[in-house]
C-alpha atoms as a PDB file:
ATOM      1  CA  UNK A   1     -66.479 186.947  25.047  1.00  0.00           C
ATOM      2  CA  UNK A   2     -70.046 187.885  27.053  1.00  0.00           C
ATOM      3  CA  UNK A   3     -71.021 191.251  26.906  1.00  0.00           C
ATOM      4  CA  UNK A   4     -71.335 192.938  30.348  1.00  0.00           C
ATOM      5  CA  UNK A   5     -75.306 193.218  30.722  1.00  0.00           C
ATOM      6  CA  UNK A   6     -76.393 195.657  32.872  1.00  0.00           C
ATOM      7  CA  UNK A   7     -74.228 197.527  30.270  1.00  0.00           C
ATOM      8  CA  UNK A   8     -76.565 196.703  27.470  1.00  0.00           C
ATOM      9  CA  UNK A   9     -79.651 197.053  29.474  1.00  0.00           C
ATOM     10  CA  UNK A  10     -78.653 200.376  30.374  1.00  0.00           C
ATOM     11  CA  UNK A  11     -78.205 201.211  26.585  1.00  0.00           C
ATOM     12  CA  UNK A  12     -81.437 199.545  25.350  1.00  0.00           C
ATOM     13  CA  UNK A  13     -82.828 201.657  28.193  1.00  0.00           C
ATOM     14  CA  UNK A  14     -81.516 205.379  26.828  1.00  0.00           C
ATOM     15  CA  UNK A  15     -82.336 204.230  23.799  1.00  0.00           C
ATOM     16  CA  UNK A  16     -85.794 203.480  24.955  1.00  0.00           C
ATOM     17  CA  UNK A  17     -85.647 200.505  22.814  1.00  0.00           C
ATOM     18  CA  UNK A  18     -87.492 197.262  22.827  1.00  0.00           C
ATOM     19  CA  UNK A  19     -85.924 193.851  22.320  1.00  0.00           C
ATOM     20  CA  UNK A  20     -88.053 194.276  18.947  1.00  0.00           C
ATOM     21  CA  UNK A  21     -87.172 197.213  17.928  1.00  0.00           C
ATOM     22  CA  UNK A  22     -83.219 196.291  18.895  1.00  0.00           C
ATOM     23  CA  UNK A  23     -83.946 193.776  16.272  1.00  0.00           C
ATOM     24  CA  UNK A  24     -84.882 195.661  13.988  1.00  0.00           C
ATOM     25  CA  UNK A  25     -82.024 198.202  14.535  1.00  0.00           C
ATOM     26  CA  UNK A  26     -79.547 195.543  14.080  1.00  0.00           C
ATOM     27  CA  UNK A  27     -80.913 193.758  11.068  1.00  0.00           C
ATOM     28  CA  UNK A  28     -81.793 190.577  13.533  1.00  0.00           C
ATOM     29  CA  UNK A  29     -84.692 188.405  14.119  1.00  0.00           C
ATOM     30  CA  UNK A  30     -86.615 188.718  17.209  1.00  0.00           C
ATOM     31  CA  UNK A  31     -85.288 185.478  18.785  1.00  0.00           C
ATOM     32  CA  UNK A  32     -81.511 186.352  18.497  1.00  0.00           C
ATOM     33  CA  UNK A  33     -82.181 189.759  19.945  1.00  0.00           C
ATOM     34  CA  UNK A  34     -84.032 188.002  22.760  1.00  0.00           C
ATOM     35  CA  UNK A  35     -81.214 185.515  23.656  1.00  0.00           C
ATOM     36  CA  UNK A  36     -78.939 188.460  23.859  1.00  0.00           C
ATOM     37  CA  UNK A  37     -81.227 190.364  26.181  1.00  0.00           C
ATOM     38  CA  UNK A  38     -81.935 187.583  28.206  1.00  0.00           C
ATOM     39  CA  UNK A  39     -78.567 186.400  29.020  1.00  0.00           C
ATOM     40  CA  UNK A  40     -78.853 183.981  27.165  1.00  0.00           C
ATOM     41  CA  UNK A  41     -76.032 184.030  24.342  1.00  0.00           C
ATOM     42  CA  UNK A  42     -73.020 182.464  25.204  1.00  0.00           C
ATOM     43  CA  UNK A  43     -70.796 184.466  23.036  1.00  0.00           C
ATOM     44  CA  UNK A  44     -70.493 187.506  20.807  1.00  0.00           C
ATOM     45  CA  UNK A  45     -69.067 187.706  17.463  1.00  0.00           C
ATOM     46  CA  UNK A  46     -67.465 190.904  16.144  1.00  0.00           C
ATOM     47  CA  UNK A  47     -70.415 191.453  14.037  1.00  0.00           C
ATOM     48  CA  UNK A  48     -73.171 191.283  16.573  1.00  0.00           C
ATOM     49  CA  UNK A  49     -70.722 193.989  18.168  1.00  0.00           C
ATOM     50  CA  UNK A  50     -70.690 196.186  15.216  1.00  0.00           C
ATOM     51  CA  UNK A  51     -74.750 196.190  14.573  1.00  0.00           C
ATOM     52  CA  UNK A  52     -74.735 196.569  18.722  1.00  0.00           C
ATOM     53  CA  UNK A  53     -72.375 200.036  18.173  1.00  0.00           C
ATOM     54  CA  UNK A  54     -74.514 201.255  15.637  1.00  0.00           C
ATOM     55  CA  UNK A  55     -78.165 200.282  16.381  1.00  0.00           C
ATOM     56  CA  UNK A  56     -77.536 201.415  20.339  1.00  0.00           C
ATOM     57  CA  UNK A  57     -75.072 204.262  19.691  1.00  0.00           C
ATOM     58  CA  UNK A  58     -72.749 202.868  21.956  1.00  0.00           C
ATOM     59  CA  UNK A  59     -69.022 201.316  21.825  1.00  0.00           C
ATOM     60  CA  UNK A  60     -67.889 198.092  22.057  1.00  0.00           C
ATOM     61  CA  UNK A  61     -65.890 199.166  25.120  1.00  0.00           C
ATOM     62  CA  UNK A  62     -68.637 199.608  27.303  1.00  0.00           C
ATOM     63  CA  UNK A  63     -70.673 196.685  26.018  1.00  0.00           C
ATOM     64  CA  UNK A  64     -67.724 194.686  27.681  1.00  0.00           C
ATOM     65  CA  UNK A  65     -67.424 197.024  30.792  1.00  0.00           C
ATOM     66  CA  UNK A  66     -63.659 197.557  29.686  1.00  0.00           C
ATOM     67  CA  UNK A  67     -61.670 199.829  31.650  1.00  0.00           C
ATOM     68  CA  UNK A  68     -61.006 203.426  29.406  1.00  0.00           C
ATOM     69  CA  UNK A  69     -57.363 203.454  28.352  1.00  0.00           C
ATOM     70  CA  UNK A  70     -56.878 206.752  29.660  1.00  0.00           C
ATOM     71  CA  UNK A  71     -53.739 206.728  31.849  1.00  0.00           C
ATOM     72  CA  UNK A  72     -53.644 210.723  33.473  1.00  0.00           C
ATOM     73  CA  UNK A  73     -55.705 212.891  35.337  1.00  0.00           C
ATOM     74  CA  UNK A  74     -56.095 214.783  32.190  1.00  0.00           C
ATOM     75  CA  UNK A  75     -57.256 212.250  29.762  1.00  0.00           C
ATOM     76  CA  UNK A  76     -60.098 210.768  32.296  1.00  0.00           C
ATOM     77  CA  UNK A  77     -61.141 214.595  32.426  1.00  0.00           C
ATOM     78  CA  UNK A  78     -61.348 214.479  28.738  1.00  0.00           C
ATOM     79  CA  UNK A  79     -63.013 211.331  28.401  1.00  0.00           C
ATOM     80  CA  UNK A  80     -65.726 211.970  31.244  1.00  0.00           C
ATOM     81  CA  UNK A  81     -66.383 215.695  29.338  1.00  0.00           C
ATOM     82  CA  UNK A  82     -66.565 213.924  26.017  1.00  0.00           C
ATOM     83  CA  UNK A  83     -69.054 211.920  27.290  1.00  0.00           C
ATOM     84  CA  UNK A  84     -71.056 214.444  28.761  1.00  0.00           C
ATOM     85  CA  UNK A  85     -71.233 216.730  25.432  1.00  0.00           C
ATOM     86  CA  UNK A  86     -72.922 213.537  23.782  1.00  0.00           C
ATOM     87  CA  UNK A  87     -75.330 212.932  26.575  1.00  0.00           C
ATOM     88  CA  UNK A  88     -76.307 216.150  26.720  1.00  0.00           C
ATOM     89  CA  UNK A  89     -76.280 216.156  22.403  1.00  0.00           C
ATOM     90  CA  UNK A  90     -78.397 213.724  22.567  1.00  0.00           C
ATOM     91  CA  UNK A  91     -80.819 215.409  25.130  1.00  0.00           C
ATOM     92  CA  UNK A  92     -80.707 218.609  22.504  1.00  0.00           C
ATOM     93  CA  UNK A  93     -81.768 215.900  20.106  1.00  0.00           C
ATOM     94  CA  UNK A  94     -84.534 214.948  21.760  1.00  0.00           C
ATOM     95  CA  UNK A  95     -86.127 217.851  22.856  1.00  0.00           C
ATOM     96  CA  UNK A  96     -85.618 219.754  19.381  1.00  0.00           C
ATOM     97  CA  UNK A  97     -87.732 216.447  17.940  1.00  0.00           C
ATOM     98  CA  UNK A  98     -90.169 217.067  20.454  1.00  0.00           C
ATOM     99  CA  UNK A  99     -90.345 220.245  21.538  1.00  0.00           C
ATOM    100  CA  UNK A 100     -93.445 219.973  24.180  1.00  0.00           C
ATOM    101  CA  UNK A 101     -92.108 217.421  26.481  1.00  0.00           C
ATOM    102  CA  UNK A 102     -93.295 214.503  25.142  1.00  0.00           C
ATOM    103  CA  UNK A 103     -90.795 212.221  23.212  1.00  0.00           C
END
């Protein structure tokens, strides 16, 4: 299966991560992290998924650009503010590491 790349760019991107420093994240050389990147890996294995969750923070789910499961009103509400709290945890993060502006 191919992950869904503007999907990954967009994480490396939040991340503010190079394809070096994905690399490193993941426990891979520079070249593998640069095929991925680039399009250029034909398919994924469950394990490049699992260092991809943890070294970019972000599930395997949107990697793929899979559809949530929710099925009511209420659980894409919950989903969507879930979300949110960990964007906006993460921006906390951030600024509390950096408290001038300057990350």
């Amino acid at each position: 299966m191919k992950l869904h790349l503007p999907n990954l760019l967009a994480a490396l991107d939040a991340r503010r991560f190079t394809q070096k420093e994905l690399a490193a994240a993941a426990g891979w050389s520079e070249a593998k992290a640069s095929r991925l990147v680039n399009g250029r890996t034909k398919d994924v294995t469950m394990a490049m998924v699992k260092d991809l969750e943890t070294a970019l923070g972000v599930s395997a789910a949107y990697l793929f650009n899979l559809e949530d499961a929710a099925q009511t009103d209420d659980e894409r509400r919950l989903l969507a503010n879930y979300r949110n709290a960990q964007e906006r945890d993460r921006l906390i993060a951030r600024a509390a590491l950096s408290p001038d502006g300057n990350t």
